[in-house]
Protein backbone atom coordinates (compact mmCIF):
# COMPACT_ATOMS: atom_id res chain seq x y z
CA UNK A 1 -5.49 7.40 -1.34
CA UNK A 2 -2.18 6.29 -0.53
CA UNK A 3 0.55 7.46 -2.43
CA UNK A 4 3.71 6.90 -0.35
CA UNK A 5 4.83 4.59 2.59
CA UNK A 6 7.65 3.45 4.87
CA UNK A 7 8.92 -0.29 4.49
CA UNK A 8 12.22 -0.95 6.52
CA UNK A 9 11.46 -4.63 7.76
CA UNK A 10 13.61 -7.24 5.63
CA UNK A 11 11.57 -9.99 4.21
CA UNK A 12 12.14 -12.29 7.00
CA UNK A 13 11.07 -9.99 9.57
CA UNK A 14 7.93 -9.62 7.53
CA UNK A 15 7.37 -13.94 7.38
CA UNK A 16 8.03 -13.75 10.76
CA UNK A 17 4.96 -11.10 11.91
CA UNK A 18 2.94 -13.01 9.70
CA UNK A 19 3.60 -16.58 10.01
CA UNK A 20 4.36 -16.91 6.35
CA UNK A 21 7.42 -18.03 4.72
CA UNK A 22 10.08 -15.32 3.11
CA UNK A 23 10.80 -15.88 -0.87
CA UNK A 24 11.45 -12.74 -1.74
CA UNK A 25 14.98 -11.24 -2.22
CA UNK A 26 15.66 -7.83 0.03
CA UNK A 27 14.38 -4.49 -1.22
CA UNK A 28 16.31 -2.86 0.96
CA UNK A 29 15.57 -0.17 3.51
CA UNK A 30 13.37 2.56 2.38
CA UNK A 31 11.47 5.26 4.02
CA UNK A 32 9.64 6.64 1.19
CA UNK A 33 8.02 3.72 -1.03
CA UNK A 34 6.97 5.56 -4.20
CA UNK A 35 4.70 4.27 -7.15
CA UNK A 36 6.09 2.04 -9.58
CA UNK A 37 8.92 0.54 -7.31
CA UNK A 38 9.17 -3.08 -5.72
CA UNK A 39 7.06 -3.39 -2.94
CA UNK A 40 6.56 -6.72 -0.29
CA UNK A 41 3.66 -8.26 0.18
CA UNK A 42 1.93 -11.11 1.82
CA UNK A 43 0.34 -13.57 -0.73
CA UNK A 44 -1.21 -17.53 -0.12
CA UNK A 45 1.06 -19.80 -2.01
CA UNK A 46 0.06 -22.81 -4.49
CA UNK A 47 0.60 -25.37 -0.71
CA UNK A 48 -1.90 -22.66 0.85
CA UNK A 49 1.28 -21.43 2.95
CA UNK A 50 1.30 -17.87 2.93
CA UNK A 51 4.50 -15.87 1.22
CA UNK A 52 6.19 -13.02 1.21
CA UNK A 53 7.25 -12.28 -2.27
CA UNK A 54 7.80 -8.73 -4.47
CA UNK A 55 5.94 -7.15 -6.52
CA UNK A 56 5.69 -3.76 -8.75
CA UNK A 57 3.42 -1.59 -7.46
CA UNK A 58 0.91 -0.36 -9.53
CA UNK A 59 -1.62 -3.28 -10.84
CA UNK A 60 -0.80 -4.15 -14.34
CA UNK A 61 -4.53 -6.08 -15.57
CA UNK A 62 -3.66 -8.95 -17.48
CA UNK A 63 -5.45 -7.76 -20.49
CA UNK A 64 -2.91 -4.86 -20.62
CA UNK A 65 -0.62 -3.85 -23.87
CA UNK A 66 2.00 -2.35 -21.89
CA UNK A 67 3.17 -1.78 -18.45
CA UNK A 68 2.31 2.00 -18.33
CA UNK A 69 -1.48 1.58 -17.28
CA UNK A 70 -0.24 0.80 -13.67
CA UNK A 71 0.82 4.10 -13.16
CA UNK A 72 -2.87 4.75 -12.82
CA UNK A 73 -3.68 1.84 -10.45
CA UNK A 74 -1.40 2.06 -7.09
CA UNK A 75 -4.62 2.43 -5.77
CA UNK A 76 -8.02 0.47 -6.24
CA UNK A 77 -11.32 1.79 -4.45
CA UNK A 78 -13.04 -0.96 -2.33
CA UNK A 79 -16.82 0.56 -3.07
CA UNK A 80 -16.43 -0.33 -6.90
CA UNK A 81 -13.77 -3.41 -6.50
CA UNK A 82 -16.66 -5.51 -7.58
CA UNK A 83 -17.41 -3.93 -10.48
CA UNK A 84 -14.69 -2.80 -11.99
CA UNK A 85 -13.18 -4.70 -14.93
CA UNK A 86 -9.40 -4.43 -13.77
CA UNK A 87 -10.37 -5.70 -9.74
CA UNK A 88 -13.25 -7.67 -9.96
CA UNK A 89 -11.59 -11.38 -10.70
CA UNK A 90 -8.91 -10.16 -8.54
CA UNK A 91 -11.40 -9.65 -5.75
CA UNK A 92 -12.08 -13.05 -5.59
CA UNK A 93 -9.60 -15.04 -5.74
CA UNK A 94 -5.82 -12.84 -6.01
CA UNK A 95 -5.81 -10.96 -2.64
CA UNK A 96 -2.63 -9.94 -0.44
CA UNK A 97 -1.39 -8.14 2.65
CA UNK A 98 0.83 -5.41 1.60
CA UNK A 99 2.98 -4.51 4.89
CA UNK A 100 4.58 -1.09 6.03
CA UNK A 101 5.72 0.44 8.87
CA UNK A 102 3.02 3.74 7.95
CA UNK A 103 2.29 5.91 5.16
CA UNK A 104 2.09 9.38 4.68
CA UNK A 105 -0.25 12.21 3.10
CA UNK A 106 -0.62 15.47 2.51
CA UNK A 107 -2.21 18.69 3.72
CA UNK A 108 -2.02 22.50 2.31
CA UNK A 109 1.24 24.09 3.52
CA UNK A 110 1.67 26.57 6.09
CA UNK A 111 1.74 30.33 5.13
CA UNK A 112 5.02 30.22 7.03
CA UNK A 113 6.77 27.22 5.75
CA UNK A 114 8.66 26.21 2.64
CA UNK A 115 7.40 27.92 -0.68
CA UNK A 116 7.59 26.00 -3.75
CA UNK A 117 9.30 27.89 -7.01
CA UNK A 118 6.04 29.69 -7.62
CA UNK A 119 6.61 31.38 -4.16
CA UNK A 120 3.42 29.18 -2.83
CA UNK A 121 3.42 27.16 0.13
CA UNK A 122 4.35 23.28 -0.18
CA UNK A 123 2.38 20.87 1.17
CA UNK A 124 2.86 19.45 3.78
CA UNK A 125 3.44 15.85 4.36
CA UNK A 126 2.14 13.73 7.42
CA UNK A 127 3.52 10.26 8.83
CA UNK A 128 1.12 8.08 10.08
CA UNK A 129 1.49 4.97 11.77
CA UNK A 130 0.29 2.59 14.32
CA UNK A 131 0.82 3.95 18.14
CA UNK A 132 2.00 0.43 19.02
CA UNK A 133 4.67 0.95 16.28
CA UNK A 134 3.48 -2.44 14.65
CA UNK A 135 3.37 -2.91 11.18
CA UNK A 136 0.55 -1.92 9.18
CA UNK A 137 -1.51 -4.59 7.82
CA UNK A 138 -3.20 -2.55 4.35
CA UNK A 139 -5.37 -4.82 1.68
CA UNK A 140 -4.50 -4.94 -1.50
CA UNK A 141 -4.53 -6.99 -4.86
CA UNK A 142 -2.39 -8.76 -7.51
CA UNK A 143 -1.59 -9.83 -10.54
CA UNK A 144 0.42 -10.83 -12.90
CA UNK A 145 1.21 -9.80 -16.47
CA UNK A 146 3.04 -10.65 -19.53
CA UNK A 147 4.40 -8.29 -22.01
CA UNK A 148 1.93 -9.31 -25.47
CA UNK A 149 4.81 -8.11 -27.73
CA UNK A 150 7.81 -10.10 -26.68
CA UNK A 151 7.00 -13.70 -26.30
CA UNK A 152 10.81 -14.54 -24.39
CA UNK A 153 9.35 -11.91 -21.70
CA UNK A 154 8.77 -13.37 -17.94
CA UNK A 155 5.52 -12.67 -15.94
CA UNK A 156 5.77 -9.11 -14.17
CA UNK A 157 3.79 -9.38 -10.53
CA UNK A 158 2.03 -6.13 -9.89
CA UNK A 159 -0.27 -5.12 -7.33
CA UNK A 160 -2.68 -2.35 -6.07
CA UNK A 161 -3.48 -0.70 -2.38
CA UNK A 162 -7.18 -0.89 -1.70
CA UNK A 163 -8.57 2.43 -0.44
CA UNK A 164 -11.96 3.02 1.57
CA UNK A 165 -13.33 6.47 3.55
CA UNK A 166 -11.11 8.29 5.82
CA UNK A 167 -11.74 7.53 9.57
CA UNK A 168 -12.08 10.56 11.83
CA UNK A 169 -8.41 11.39 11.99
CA UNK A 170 -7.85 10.75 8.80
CA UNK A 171 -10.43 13.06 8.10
CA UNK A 172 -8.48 15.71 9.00
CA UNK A 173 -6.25 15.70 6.08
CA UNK A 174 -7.27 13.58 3.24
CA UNK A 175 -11.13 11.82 2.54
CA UNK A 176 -9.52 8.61 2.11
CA UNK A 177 -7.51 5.91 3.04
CA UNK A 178 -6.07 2.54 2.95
CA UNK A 179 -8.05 -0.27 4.51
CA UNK A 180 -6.23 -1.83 7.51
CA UNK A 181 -6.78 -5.09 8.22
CA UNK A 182 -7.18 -6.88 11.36
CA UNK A 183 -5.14 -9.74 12.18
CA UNK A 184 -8.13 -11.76 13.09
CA UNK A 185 -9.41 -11.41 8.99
CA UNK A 186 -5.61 -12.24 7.61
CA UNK A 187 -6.11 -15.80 6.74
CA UNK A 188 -9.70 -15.30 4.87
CA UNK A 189 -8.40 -12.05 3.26
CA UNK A 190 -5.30 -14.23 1.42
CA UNK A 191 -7.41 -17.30 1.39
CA UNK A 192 -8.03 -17.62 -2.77
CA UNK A 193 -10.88 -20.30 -1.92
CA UNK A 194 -12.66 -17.74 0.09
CA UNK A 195 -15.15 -16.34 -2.33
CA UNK A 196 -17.59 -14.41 -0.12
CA UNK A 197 -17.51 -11.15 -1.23
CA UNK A 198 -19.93 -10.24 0.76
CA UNK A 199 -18.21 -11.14 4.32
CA UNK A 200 -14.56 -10.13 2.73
CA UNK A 201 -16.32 -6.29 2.19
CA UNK A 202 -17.43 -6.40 5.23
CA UNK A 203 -13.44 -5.08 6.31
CA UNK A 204 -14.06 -2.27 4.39
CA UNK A 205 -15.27 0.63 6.24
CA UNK A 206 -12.90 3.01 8.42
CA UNK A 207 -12.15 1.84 11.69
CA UNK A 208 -12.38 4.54 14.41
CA UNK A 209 -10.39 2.17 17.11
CA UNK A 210 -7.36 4.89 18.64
CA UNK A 211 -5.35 2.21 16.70
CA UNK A 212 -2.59 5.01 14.50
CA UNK A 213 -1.24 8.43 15.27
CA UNK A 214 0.40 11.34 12.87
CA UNK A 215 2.55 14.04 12.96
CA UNK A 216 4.29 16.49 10.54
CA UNK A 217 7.43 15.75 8.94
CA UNK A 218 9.62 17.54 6.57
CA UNK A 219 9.00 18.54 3.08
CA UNK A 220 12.00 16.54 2.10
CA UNK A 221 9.07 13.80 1.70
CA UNK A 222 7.80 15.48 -1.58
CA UNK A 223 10.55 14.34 -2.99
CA UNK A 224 10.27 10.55 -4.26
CA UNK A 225 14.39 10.30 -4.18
CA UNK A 226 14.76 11.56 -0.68
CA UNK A 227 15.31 8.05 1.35
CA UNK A 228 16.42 8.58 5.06
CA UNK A 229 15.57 7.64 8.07
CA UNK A 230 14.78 11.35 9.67
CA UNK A 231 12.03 11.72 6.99
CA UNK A 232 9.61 10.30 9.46
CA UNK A 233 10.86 12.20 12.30
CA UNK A 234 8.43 14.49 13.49
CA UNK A 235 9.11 18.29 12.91
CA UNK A 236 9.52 20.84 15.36
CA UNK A 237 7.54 24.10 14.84
C-alpha cells in the first residue's frame, strides 16, 4: 500500500517534468502527504493537453452519500481494478499520474528504538525514492463527486493510488506497492480514449530495474502533523 508520501515540487515544476500545463493553485511544501489532504496530480484535459490540477485524496465513487467512504480508498488494487464497482469505469477512461518526490512505509521497530506508550517498539518508517532523485511517476485514478444532499454544493475531485506486488526490495518491508510508471507509457496511461485494458495492465507488475533506494528515517514520520524537511533524512544508528 501506500499510505504516506513526500510532494515538495510547486505545480509548475510538476507541468514542467511532465510537459503538461499547471492549473492548480500551490499546496505548499510538504514532506509527509497524509490521506484525506490535497494532493497534485497529472490528468488529460477536455483539449487532450495534459494538467496538473488538485485533488482530495481518497476516491470518493460518484454513487457515494457522503465524503467519508474515501477514507477507505487512498488506495485501489490493480489485480481487481477491473472488477471492482468503485474503479472499473474509472479504469477506462479517468486515469492520472499522481507525482512525489518518494513515499514511505513501515517495518516492526527495533528492540532498541523508540517504544510507543504501551512500552512496545514503534515502527519504523522507511523513505524511498528514486536513486536519480527524480520524481516518482505512481498510477492512480479519479473522480469526481457531488454532495446528493446539498444541491448549491460544487464537484469535489478525489482520487486513488493504484497498488500492485512488492518488487524485491520492496519485499523487504511491505508485500505491496505503488505502480510506477514509465515515462515511455505516460501519454496512453492519461489518454481517456485509450481503452485497452488489456495493454494499460500490462504496467502493472513490479519492476525489478535498480530504479529506487530506502533508508530509515525517524519516527517523527508516524506522526501525520510532523511536516519538515529532516523527516526524510536518513537516520544514523
Amino acid at each position: 500500500m501506500c499510505g504516506r508520501f513526500v510532494s515538495t515540487s510547486t505545480p509548475d515544476q510538476i507541468a514542467s517534468y511532465f510537459e503538461a500545463d499547471a492549473v492548480a493553485g500551490s499546496l505548499g511544501v510538504n514532506y509527509n502527504v497524509a490521506p484525506s489532504q490535497d494532493i497534485y496530480a497529472v490528468v488529460a484535459g477536455a483539449d487532450g493537453v495534459a494538467r496538473v490540477q488538485t485533488f482530495h485524496w481518497g476516491l470518493i465513487p460518484s454513487w457515494a452519500k457522503d465524503r467519508k467512504i474515501g477514507s477507505r480508498m487512498t488506495n485501489a488494487r490493480s489485480e481487481t481494478l477491473a472488477e471492482k464497482p468503485a474503479f472499473k469505469g474509472l479504469f477506462k477512461k479517468k486515469r492520472c499520474i499522481i507525482p512525489m518526490d518518494g513515499f514511505y512505509e513501515w517495518k516492526p521497530g527495533h528492540e532498541d528504538g523508540p517504544l510507543n506508550a504501551k512500552g512496545k517498539p514503534l515502527k519504523q518508517p522507511l523513505f524511498i525514492n528514486r536513486l536519480d532523485g527524480e520524481p516518482l511517476a505512481v498510477a492512480g485514478l479519479w473522480t469526481a463527486w457531488k454532495d446528493p444532499s446539498d444541491e448549491e454544493s460544487r464537484f469535489l475531485h478525489s482520487a486513488t493510488i493504484i497498488t500492485t506486488e512488492a518488487n524485491e526490495l520492496m519485499s523487504r518491508v511491505h508485500h505491496r506497492m505503488p505502480v510506477l510508471l514509465p515515462k515511455s507509457q505516460w501519454s496512453a496511461w492519461i489518454n481517456p480514449e485509450n481503452h485497452d485494458i488489456e495493454s494499460l495492465s500490462a504496467i502493472f507488475p513490479p519492476r525489478d530495474d535498480g530504479l529506487l533506494t530506502m533508508h530509515e528515517v525517524s519516527t517523527d514520520v508516524n506522526n501525520a502533523r510532523n511536516n519538515r524537511p529532516d523527516l526524510i533524512a536518513p537516520t544514523h544508528r
